[in-house]
N, C-alpha and C. Protein backbone atom coordinates (compact mmCIF):
# COMPACT_ATOMS: atom_id res chain seq x y z
N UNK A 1 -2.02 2.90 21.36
CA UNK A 1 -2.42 1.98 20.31
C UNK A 1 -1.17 1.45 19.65
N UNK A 2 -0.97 0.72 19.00
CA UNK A 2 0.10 -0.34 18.62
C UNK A 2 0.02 0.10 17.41
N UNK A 3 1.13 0.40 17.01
CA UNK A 3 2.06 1.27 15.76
C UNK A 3 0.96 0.33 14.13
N UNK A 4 0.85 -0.87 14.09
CA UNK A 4 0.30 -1.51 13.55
C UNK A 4 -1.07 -0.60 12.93
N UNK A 5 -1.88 -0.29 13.83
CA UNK A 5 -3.10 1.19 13.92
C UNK A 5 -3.27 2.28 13.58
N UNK A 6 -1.40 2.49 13.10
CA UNK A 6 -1.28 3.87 12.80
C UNK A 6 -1.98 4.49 11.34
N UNK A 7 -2.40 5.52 11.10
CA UNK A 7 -2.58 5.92 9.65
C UNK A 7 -1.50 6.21 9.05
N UNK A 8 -1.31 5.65 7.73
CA UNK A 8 -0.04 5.83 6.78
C UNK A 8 -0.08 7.43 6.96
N UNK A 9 1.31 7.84 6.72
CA UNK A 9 1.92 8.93 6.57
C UNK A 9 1.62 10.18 7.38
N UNK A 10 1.27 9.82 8.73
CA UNK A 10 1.23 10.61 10.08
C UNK A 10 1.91 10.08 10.72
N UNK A 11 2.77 11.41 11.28
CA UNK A 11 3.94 11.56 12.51
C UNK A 11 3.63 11.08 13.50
N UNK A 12 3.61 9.78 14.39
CA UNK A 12 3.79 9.38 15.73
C UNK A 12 4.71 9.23 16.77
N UNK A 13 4.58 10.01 17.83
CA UNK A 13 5.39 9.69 18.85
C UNK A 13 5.20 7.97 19.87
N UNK A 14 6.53 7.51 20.12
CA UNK A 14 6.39 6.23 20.67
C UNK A 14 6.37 7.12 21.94
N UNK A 15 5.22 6.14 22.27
CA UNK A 15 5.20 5.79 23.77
C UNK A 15 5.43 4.88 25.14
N UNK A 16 5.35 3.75 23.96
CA UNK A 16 5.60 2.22 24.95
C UNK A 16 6.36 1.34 23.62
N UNK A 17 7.37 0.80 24.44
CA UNK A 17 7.60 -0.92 23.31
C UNK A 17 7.54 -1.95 24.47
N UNK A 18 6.73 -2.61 24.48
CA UNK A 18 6.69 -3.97 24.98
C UNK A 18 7.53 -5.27 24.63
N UNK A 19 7.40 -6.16 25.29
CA UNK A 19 8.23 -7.16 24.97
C UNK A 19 9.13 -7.55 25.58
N UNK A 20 10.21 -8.72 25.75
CA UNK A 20 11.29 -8.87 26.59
C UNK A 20 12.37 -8.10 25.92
N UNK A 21 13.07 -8.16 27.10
CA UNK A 21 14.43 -7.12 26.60
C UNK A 21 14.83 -6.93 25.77
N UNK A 22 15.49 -8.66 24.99
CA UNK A 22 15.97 -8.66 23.63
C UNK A 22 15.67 -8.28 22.88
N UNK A 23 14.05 -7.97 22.87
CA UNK A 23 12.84 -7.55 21.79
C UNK A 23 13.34 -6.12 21.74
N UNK A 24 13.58 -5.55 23.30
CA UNK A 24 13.42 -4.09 23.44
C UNK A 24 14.54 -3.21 23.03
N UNK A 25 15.70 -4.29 23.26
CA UNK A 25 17.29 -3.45 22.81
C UNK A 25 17.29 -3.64 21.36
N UNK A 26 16.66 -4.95 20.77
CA UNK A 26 16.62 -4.99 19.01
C UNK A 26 15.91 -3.82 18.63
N UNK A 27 15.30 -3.79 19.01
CA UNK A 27 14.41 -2.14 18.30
C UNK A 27 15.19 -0.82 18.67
N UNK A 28 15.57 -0.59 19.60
CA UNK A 28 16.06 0.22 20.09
C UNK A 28 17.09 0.76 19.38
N UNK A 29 18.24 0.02 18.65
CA UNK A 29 19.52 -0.23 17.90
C UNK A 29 18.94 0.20 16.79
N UNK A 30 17.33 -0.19 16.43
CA UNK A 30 17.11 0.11 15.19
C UNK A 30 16.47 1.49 15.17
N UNK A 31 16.76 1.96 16.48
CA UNK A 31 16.01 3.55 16.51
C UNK A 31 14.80 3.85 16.41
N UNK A 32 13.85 2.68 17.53
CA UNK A 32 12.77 2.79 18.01
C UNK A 32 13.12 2.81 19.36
N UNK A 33 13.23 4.63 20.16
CA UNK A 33 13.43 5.02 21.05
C UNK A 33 11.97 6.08 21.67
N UNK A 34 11.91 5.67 22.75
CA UNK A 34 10.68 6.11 23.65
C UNK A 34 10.48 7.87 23.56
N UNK A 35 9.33 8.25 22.78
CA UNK A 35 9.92 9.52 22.70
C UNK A 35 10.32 9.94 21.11
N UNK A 36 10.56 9.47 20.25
CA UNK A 36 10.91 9.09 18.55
C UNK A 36 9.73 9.33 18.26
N UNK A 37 10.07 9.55 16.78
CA UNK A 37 8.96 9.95 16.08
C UNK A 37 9.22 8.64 15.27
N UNK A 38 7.88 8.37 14.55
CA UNK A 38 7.97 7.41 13.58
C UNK A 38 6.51 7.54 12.72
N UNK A 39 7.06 7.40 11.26
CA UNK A 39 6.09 7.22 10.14
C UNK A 39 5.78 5.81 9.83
N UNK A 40 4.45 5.44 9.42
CA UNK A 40 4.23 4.55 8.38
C UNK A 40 4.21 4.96 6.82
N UNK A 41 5.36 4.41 6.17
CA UNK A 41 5.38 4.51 4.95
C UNK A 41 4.66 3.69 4.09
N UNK A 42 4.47 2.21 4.14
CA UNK A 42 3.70 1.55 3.69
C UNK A 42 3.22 0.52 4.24
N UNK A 43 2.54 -0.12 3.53
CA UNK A 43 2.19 -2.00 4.60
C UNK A 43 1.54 -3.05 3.43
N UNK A 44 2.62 -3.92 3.55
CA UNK A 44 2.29 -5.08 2.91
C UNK A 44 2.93 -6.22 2.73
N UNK A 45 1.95 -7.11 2.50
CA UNK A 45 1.92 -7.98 3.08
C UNK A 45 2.23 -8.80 4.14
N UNK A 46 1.38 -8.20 4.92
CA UNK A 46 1.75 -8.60 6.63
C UNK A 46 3.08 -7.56 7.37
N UNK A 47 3.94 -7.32 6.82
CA UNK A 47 4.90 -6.15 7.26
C UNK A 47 4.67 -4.57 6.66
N UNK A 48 5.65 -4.08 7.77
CA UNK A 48 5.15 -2.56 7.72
C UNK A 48 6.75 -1.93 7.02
N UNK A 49 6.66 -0.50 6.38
CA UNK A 49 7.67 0.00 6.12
C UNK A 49 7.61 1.41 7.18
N UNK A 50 8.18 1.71 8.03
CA UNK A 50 8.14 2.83 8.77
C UNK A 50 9.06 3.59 8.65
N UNK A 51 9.42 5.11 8.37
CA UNK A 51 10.67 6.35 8.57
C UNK A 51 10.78 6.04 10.24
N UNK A 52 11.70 5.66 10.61
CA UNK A 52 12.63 6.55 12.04
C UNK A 52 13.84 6.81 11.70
N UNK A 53 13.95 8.22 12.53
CA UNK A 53 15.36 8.67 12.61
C UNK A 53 15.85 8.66 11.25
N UNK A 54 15.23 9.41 10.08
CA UNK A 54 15.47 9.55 8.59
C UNK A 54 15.78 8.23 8.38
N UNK A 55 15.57 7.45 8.45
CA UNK A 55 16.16 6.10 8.02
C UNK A 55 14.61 5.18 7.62
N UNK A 56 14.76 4.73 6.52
CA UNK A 56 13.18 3.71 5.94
C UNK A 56 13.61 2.37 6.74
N UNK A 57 12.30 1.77 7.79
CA UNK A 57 12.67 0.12 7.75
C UNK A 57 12.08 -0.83 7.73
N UNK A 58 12.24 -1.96 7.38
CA UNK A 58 10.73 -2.96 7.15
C UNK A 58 10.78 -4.06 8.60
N UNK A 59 9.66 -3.90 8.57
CA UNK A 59 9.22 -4.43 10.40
C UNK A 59 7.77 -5.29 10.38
N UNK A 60 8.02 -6.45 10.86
CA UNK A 60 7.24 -7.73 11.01
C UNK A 60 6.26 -6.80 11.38
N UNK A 61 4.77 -7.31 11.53
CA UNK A 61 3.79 -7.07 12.28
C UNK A 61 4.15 -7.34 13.55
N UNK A 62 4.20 -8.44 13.38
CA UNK A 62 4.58 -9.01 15.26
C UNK A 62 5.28 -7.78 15.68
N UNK A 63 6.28 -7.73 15.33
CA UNK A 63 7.11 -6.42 16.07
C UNK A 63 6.54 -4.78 16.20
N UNK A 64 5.90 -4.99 15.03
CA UNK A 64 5.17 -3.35 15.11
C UNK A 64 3.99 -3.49 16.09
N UNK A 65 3.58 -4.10 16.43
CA UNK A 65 2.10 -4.58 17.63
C UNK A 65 3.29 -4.36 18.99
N UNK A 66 4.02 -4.49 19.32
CA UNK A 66 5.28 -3.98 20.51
C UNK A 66 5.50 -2.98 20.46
N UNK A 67 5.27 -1.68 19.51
CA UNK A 67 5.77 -0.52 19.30
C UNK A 67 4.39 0.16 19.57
N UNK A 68 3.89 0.98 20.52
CA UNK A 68 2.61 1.23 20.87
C UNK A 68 3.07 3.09 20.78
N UNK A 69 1.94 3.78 20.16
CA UNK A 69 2.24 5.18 19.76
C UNK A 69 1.01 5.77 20.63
């Protein structure tokens, strides 16, 4: 299911990021790695705030719908 789906403040492991490469190495840098854990911290308006890798980050929808848990 696409990170977007997730319930706030449960631990998900990534499983898939979709998208073309550029899409896939931009996330990647940002420490959305296959295998990572990642939180939803909050969501609004239209973007998400997610924990990876102790680090808080704010992420388009578009991009969190590529991040599939």
């Amino acid at each position: 299911m696409p990170l977007t789906f997730a319930p706030q403040g449960t631990i998900n492991k990534i499983k898939q990021i979709k998208g073309k490469d550029d899409t896939r190495r931009f996330l990647g840098e940002l420490g959305f790695t296959i295998g990572g854990d990642v939180t939803v911290v909050a969501e609004m308006g239209g973007n998400m705030i997610v924990n990876v890798k102790d680090a808080r980050i704010a992420i388009s929808k578009s991009m969190a719908n590529r991040i599939m848990v």
